[in-house]
N, C-alpha and C. Protein backbone atom coordinates (compact mmCIF):
# COMPACT_ATOMS: atom_id res chain seq x y z
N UNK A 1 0.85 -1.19 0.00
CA UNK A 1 0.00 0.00 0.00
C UNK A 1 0.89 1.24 0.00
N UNK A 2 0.81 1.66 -1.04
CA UNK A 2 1.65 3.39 -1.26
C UNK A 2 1.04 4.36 -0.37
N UNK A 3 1.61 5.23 0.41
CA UNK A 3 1.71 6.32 0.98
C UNK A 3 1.07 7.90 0.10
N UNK A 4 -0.30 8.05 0.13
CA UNK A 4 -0.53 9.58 -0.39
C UNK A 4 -0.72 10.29 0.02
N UNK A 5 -0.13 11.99 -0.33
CA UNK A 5 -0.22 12.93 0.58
C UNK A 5 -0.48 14.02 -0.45
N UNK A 6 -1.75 14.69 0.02
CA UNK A 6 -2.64 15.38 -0.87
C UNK A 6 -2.20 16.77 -0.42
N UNK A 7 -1.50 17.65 -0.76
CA UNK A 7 -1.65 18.90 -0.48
C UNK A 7 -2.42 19.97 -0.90
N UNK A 8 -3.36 20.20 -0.54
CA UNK A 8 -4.59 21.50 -0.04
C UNK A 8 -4.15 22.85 -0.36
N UNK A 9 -4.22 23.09 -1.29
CA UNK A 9 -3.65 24.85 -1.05
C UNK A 9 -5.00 25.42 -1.71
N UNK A 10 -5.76 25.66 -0.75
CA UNK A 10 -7.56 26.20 -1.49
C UNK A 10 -7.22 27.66 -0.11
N UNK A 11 -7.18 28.69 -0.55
CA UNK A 11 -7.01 30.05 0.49
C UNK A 11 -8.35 30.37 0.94
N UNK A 12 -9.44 29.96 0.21
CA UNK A 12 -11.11 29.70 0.62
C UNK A 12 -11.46 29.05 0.52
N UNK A 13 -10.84 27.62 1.50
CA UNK A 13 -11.87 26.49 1.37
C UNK A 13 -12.59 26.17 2.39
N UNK A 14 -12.82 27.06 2.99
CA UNK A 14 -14.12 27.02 4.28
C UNK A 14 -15.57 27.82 3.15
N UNK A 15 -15.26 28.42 2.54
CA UNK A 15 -16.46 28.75 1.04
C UNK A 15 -16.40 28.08 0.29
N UNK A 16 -15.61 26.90 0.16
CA UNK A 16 -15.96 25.90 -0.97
C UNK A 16 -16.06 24.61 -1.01
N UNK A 17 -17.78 24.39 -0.96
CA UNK A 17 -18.44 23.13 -0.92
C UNK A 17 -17.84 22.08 -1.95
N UNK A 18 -17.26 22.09 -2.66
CA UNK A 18 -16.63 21.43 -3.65
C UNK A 18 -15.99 20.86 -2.81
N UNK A 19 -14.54 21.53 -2.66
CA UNK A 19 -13.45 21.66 -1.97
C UNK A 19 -14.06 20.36 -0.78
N UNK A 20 -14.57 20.99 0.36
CA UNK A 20 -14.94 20.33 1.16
C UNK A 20 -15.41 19.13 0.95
N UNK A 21 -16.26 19.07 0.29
CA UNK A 21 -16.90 17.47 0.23
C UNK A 21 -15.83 16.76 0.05
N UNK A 22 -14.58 17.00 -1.45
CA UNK A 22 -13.59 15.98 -1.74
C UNK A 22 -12.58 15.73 -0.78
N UNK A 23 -12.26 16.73 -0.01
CA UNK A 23 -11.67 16.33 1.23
C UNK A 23 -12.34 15.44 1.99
N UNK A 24 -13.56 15.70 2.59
CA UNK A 24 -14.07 14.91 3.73
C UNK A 24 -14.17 13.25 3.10
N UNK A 25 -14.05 13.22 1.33
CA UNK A 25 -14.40 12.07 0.90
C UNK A 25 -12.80 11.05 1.51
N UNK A 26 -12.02 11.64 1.42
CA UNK A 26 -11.00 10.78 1.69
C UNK A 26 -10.41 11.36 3.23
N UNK A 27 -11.01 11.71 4.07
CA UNK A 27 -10.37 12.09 5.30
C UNK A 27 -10.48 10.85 5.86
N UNK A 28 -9.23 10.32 6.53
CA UNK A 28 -9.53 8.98 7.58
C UNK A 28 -8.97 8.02 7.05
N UNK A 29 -8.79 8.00 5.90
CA UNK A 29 -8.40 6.52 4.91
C UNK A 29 -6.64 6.19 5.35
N UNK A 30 -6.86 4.98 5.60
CA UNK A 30 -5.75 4.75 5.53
C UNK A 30 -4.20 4.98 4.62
N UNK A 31 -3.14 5.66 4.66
CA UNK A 31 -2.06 5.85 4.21
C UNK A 31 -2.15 6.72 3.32
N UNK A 32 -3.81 7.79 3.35
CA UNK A 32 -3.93 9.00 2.80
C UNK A 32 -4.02 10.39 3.35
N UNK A 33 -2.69 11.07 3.33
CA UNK A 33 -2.87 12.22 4.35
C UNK A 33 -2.84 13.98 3.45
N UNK A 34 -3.86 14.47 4.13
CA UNK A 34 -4.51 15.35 3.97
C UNK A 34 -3.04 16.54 4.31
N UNK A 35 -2.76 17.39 4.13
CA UNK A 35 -1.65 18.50 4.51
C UNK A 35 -2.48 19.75 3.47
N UNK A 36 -2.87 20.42 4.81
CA UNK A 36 -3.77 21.59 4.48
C UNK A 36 -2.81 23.13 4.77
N UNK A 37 -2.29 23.40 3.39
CA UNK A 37 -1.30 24.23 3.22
C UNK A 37 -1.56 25.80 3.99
N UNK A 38 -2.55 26.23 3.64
CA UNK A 38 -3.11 27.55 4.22
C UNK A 38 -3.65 27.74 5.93
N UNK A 39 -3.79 26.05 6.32
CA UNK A 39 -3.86 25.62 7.60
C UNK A 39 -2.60 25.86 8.47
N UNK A 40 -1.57 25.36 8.12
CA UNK A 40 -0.17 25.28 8.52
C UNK A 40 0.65 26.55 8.07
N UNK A 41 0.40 27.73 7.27
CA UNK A 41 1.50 28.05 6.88
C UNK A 41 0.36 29.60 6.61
N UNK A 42 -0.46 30.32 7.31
CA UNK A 42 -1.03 31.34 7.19
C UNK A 42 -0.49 32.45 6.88
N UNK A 43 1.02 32.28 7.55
CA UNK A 43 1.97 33.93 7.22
C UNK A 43 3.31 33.46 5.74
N UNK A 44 2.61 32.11 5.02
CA UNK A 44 3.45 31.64 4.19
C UNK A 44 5.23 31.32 4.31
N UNK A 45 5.17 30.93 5.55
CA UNK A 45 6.66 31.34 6.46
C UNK A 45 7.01 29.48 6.14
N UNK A 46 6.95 28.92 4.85
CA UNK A 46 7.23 27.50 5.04
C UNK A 46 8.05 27.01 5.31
N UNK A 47 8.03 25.95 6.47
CA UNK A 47 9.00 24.67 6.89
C UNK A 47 9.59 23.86 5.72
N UNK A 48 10.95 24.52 5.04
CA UNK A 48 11.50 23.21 4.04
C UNK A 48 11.45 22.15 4.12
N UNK A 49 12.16 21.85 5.39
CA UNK A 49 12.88 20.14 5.95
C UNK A 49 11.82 19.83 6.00
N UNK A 50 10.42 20.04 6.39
CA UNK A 50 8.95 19.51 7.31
C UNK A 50 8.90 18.91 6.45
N UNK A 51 8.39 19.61 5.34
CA UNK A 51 7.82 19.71 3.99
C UNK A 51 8.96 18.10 2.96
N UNK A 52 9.83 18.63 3.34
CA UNK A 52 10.71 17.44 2.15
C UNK A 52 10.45 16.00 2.82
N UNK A 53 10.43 16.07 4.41
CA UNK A 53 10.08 14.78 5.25
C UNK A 53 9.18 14.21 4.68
N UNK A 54 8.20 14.91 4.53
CA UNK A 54 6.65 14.54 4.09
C UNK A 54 6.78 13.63 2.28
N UNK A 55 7.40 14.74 1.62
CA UNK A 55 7.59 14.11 0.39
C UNK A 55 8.15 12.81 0.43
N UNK A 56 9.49 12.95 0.65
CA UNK A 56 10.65 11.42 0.97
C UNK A 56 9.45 10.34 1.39
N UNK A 57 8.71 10.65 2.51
CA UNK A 57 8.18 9.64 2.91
C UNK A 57 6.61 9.02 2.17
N UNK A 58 6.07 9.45 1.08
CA UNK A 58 5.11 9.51 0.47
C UNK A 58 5.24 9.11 -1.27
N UNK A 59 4.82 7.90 -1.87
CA UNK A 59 4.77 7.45 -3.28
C UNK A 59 4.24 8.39 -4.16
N UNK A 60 3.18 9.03 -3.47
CA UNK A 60 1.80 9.66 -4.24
C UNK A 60 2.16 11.15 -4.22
N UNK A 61 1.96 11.97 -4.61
CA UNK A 61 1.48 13.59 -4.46
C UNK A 61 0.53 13.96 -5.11
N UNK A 62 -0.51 14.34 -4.12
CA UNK A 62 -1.94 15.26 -5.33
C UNK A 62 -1.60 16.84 -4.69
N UNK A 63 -1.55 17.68 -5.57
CA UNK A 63 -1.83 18.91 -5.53
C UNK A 63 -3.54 19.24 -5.44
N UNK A 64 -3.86 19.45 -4.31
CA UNK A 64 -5.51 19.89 -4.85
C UNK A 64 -5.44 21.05 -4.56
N UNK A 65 -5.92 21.68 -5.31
CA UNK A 65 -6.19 23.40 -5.58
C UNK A 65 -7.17 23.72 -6.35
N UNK A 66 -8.13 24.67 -6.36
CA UNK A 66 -8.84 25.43 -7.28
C UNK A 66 -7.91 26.42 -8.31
N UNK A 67 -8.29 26.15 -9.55
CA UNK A 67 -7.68 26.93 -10.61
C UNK A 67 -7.87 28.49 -10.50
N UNK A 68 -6.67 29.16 -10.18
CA UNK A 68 -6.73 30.52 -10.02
C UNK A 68 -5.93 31.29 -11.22
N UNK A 69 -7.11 31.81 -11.96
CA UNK A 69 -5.92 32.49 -13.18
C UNK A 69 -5.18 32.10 -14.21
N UNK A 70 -5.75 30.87 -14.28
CA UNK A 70 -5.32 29.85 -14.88
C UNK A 70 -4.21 29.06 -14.29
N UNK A 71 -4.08 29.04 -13.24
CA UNK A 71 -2.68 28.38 -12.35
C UNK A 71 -3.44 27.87 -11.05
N UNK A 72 -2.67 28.05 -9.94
CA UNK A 72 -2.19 27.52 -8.65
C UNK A 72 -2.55 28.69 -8.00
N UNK A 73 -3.24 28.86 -6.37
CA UNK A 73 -3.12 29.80 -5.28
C UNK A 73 -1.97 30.01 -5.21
N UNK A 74 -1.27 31.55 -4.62
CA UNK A 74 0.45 32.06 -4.36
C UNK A 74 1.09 31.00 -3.23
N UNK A 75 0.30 30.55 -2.45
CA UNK A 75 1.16 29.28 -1.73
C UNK A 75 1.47 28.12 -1.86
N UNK A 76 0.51 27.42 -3.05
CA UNK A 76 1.39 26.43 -3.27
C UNK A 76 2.69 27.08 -4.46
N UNK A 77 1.99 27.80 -4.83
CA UNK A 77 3.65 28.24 -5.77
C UNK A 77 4.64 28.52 -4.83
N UNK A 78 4.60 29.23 -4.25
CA UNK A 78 5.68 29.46 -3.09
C UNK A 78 6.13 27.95 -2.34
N UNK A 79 5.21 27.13 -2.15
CA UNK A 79 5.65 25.69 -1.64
C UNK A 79 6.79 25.51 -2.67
N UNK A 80 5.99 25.35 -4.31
CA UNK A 80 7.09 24.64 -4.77
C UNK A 80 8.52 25.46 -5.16
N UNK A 81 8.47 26.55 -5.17
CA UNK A 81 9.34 27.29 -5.35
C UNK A 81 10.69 26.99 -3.96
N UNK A 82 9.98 27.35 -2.60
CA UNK A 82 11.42 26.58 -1.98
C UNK A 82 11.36 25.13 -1.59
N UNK A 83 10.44 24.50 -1.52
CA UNK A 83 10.42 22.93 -1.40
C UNK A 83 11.15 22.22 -2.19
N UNK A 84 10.71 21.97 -3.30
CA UNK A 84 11.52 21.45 -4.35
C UNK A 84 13.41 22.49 -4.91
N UNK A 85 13.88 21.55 -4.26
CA UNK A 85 15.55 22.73 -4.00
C UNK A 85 16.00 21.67 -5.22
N UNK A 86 17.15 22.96 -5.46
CA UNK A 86 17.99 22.34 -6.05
C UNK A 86 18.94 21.81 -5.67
N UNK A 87 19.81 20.34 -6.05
CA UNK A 87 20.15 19.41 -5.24
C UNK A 87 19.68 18.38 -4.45
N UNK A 88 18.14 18.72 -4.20
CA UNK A 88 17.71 17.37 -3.72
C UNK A 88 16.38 17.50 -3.97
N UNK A 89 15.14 17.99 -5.08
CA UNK A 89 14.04 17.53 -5.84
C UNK A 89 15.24 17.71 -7.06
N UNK A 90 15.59 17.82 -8.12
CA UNK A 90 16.22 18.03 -8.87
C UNK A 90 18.19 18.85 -9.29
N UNK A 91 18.29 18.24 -10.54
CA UNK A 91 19.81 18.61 -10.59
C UNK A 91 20.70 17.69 -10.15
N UNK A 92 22.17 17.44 -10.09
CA UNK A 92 22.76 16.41 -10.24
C UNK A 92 22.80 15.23 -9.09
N UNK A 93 22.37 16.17 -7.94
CA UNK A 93 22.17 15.25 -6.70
C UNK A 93 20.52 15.11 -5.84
N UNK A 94 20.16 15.68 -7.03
CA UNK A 94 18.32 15.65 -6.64
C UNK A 94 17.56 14.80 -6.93
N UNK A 95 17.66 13.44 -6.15
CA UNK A 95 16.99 12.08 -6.49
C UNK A 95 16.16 11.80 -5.68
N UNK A 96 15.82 12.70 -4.58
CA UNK A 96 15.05 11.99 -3.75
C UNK A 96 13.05 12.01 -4.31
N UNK A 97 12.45 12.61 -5.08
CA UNK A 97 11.58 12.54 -5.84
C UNK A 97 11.34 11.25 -7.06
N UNK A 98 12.45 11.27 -7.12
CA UNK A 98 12.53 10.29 -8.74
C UNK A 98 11.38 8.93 -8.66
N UNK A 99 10.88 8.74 -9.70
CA UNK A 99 9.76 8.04 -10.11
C UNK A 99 8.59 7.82 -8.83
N UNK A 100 8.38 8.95 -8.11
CA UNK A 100 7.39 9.09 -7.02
C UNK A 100 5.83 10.02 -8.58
N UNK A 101 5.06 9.29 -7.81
CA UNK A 101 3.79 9.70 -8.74
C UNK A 101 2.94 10.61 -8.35
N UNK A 102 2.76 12.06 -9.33
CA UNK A 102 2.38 13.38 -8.74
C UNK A 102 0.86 13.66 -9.79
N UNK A 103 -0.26 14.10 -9.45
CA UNK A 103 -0.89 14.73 -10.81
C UNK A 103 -1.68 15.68 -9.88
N UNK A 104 -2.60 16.54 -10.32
CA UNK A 104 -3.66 17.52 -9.76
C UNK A 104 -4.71 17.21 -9.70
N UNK A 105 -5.80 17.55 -8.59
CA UNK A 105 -6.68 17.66 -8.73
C UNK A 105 -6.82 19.07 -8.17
N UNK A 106 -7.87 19.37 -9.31
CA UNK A 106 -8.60 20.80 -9.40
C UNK A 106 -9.92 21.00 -9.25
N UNK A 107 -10.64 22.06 -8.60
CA UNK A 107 -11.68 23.13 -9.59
C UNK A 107 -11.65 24.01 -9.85
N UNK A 108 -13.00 24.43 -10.49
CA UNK A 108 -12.60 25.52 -11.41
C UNK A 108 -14.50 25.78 -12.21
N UNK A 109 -14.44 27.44 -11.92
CA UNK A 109 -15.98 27.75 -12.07
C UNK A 109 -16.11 26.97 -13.85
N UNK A 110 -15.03 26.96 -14.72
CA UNK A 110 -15.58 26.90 -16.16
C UNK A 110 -15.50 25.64 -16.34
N UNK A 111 -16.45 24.94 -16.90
CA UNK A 111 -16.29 23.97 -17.38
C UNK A 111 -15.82 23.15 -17.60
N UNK A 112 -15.77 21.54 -18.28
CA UNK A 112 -15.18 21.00 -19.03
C UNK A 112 -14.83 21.35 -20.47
N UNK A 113 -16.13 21.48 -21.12
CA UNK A 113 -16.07 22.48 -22.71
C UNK A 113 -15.23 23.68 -22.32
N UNK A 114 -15.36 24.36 -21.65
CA UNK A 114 -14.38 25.71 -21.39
C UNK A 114 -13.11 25.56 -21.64
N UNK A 115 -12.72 24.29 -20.95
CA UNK A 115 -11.62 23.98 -20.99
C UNK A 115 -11.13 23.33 -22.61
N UNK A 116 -10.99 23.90 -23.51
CA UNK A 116 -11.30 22.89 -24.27
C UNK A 116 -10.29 23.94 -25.78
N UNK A 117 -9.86 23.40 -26.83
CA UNK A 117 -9.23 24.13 -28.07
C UNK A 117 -10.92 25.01 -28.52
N UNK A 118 -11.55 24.23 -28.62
CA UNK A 118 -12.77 25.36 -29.16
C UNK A 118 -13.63 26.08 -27.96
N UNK A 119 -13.20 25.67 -26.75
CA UNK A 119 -14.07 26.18 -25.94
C UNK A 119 -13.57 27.67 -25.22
N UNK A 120 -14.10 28.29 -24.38
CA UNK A 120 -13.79 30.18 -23.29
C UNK A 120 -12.58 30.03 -23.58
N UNK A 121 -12.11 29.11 -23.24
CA UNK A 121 -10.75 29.83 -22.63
C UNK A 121 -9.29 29.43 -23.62
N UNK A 122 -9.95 28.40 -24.84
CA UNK A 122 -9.17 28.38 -26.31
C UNK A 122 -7.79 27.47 -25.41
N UNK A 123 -8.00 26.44 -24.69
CA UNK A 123 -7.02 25.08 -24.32
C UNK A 123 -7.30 24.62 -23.58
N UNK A 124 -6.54 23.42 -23.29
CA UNK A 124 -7.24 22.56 -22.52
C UNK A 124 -6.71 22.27 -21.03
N UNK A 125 -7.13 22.31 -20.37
CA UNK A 125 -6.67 21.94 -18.86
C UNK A 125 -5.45 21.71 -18.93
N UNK A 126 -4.99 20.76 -19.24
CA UNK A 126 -3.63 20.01 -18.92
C UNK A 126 -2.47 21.08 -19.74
N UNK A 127 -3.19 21.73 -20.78
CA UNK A 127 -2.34 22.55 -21.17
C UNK A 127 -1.79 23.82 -20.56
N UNK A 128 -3.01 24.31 -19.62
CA UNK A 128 -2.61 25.06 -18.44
C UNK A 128 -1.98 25.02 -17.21
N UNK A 129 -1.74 23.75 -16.88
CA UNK A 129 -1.33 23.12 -15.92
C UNK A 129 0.19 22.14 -16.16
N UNK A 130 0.51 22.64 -17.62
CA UNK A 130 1.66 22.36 -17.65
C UNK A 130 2.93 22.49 -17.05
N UNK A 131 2.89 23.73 -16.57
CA UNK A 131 3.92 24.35 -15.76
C UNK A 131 4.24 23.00 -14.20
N UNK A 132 3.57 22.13 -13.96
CA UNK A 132 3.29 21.01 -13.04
C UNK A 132 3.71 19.93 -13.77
N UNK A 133 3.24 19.71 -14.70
CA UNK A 133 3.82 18.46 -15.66
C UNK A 133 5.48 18.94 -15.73
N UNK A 134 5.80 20.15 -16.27
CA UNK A 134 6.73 20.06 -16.53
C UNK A 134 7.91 20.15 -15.36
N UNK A 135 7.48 20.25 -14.12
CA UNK A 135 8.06 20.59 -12.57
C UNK A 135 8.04 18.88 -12.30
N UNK A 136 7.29 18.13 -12.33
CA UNK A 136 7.27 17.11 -12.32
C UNK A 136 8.49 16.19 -13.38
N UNK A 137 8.33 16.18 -14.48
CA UNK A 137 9.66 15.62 -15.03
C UNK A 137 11.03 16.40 -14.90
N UNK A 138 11.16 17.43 -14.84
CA UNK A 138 12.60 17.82 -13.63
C UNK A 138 12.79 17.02 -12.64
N UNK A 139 11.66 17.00 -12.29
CA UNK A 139 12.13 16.33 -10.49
C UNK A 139 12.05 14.35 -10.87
N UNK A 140 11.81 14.54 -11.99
CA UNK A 140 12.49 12.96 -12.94
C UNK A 140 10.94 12.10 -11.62
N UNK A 141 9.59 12.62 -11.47
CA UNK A 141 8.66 12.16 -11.03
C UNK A 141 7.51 11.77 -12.29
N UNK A 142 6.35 10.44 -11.98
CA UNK A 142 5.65 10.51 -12.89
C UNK A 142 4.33 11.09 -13.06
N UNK A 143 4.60 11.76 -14.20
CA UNK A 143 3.08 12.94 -13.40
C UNK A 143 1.44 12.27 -14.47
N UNK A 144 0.62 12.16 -14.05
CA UNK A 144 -0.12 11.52 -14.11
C UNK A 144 -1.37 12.38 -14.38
N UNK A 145 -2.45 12.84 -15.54
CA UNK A 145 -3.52 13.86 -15.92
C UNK A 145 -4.15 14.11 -14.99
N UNK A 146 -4.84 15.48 -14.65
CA UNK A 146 -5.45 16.31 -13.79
C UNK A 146 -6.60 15.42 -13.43
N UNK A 147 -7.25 15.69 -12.15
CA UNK A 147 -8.88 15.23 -11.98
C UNK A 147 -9.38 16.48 -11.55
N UNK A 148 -10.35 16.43 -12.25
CA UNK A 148 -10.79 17.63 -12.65
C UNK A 148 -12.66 18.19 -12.08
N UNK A 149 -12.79 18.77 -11.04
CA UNK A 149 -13.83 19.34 -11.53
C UNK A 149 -14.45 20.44 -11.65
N UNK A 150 -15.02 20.78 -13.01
CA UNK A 150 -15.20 22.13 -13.57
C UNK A 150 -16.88 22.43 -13.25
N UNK A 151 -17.25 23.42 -13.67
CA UNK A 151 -18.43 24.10 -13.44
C UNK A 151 -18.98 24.24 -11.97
N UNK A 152 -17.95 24.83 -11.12
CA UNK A 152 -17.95 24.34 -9.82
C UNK A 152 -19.57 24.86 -9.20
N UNK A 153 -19.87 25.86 -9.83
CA UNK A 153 -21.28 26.64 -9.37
C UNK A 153 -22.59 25.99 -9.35
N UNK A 154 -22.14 25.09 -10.18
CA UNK A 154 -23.71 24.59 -10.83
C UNK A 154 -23.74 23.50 -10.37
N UNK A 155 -23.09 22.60 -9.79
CA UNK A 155 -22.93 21.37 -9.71
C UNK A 155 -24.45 20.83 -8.19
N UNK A 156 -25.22 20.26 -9.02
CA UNK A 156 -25.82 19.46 -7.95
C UNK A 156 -25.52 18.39 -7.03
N UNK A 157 -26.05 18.19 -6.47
CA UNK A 157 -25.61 17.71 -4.76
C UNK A 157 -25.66 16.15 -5.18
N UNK A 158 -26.26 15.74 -6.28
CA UNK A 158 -25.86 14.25 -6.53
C UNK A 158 -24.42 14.28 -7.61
N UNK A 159 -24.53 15.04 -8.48
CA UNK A 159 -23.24 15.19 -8.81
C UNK A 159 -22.20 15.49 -8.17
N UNK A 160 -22.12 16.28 -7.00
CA UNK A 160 -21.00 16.90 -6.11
C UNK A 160 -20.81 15.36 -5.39
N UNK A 161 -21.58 14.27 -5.09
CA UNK A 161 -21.75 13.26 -3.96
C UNK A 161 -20.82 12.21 -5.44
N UNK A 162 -21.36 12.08 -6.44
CA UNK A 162 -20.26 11.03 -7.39
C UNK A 162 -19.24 11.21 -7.11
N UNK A 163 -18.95 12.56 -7.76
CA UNK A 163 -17.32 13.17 -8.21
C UNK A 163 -16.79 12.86 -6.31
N UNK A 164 -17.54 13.81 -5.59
CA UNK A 164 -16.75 13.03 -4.27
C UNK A 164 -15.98 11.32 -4.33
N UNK A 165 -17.13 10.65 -4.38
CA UNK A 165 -16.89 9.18 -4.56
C UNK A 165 -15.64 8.99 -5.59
N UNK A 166 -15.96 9.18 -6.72
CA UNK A 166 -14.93 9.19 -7.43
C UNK A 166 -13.47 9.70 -7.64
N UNK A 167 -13.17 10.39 -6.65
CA UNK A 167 -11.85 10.99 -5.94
C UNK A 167 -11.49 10.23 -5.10
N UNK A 168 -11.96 9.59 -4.28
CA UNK A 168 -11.93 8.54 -3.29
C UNK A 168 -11.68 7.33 -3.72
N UNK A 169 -12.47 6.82 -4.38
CA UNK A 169 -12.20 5.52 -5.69
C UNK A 169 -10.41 5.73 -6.35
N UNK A 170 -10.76 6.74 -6.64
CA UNK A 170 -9.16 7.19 -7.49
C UNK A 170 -8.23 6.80 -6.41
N UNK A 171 -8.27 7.66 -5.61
CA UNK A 171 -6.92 7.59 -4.45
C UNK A 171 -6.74 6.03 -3.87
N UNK A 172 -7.85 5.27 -3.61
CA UNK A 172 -7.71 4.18 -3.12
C UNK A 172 -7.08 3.25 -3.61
N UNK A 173 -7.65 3.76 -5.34
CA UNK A 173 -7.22 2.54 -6.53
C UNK A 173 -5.58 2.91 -6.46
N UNK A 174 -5.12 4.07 -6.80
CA UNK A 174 -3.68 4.11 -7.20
C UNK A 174 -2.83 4.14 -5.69
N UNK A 175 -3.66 4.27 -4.72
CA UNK A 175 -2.92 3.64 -3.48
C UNK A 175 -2.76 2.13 -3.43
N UNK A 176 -3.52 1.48 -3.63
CA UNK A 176 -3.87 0.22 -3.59
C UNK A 176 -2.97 -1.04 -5.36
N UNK A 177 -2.62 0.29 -5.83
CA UNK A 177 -2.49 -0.39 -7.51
C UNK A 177 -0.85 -0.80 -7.11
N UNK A 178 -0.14 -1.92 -7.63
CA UNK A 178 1.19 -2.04 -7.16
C UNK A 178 1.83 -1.01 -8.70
N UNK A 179 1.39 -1.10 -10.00
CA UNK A 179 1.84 -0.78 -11.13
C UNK A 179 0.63 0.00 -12.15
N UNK A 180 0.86 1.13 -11.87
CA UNK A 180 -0.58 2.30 -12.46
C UNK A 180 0.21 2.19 -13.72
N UNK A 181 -1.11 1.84 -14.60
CA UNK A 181 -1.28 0.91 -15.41
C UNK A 181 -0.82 2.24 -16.68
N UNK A 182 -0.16 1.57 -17.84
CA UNK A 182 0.34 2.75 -18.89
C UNK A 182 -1.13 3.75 -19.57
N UNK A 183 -1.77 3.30 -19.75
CA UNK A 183 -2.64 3.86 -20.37
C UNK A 183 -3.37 4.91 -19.54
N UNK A 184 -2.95 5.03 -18.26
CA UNK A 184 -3.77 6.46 -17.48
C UNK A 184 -3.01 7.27 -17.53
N UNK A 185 -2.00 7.59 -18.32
CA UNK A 185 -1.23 8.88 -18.48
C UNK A 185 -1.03 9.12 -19.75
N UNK A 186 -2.16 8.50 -20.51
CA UNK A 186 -2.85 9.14 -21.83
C UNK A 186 -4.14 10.16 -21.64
N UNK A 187 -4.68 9.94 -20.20
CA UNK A 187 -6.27 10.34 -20.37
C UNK A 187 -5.67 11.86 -20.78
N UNK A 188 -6.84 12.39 -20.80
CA UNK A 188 -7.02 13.61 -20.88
C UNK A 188 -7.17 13.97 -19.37
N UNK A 189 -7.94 13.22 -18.81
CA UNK A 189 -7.99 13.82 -16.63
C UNK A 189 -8.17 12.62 -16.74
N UNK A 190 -8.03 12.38 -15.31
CA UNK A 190 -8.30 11.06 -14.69
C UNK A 190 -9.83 10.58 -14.66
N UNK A 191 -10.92 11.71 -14.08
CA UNK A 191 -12.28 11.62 -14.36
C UNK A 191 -12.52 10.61 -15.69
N UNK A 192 -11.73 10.45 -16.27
CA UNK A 192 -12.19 9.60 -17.07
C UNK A 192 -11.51 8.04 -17.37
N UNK A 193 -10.91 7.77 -16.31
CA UNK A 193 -11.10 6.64 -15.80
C UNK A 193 -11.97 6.04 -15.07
N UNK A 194 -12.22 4.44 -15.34
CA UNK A 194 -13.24 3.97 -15.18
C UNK A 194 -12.59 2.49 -14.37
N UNK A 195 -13.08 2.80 -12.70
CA UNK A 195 -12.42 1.76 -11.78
C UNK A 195 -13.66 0.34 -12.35
């Protein structure tokens, strides 16, 4: 059983029912730990060593964040900006990341279509969120398509109760998977895998 450690960087996630539900979906689970960035680190004053402990000791990394601006809240950027050092996430003596498995989960008020070459915002998720893919193969980690959920406003309470489930399903499966299988780092998001 692999070790996951989901880091939280939502700066309003006491206003976001989204947010909340997918947390509470996996709070408690075994060898899945929650690290609620804006919880721990309010004056953004981050613990390196804490922080690298946590990594070293963890297979998995989910970034969960709401899409701000097309990116990341300023603290997890700032996480990865001094967390990941040079010399030890990356560069000639920076191995301690290497083939550990990282991808995002997001929301985000626009859509799926939004997200999309013909859709608002003219690309697609993963294409915005490259800047992570590509932080991820530096750090010689395997980064694995976004889970995604969009239209955060509209979403009804049986839909908000799946996608919960289905975040939970996810984490369990690739906690539980000895060899995540080649073909899930074709999807387009993970949402579209089918346990």
């Amino acid at each position: 059983m692999k070790k996951v450690l989901v880091l939280l960087a939502h700066p309003k996630y006491e206003h976001s029912i989204i947010n909340q539900n997918l947390i509470k979906s996996i709070t408690g689970l075994e060898n899945i730990q929650v690290h609620d960035l804006y919880e721990i680190y309010p004056d953004f004053n981050i613990n390196v060593q804490s922080e690298q402990e946590l990594l070293f000791t963890s297979e998995i990394v989910v970034f969960h964040h709401p899409i701000y601006w097309y990116s990341a809240p300023p603290l997890l950027k700032q996480w990865i900006d001094l967390v990941l050092e040079f010399g030890w996430a990356y560069g000639p003596d920076g191995i301690y990341l290497k083939n550990k498995i990282v991808f995002n989960c997001v929301s985000s008020g626009g859509t799926d279509s939004a997200y999309s070459k013909q859709g608002k915002h003219g690309h697609t998720l993963r294409e915005f969120l490259l800047p992570f893919e590509q932080t991820a193969k530096l750090c010689q980690m395997r980064y694995l398509p976004p889970f995604h959920i969009g239209g955060t406003h509209k979403k009804s309470s049986a839909e908000l109760q799946k996608e919960s489930q289905d975040y939970k399903n996810l984490l369990k499966y690739l906690r539980d998977t000895k060899d995540i299988p080649d073909h899930l780092y074709q999807l387009d998001e993970l949402n579209h895998f089918k346990l």
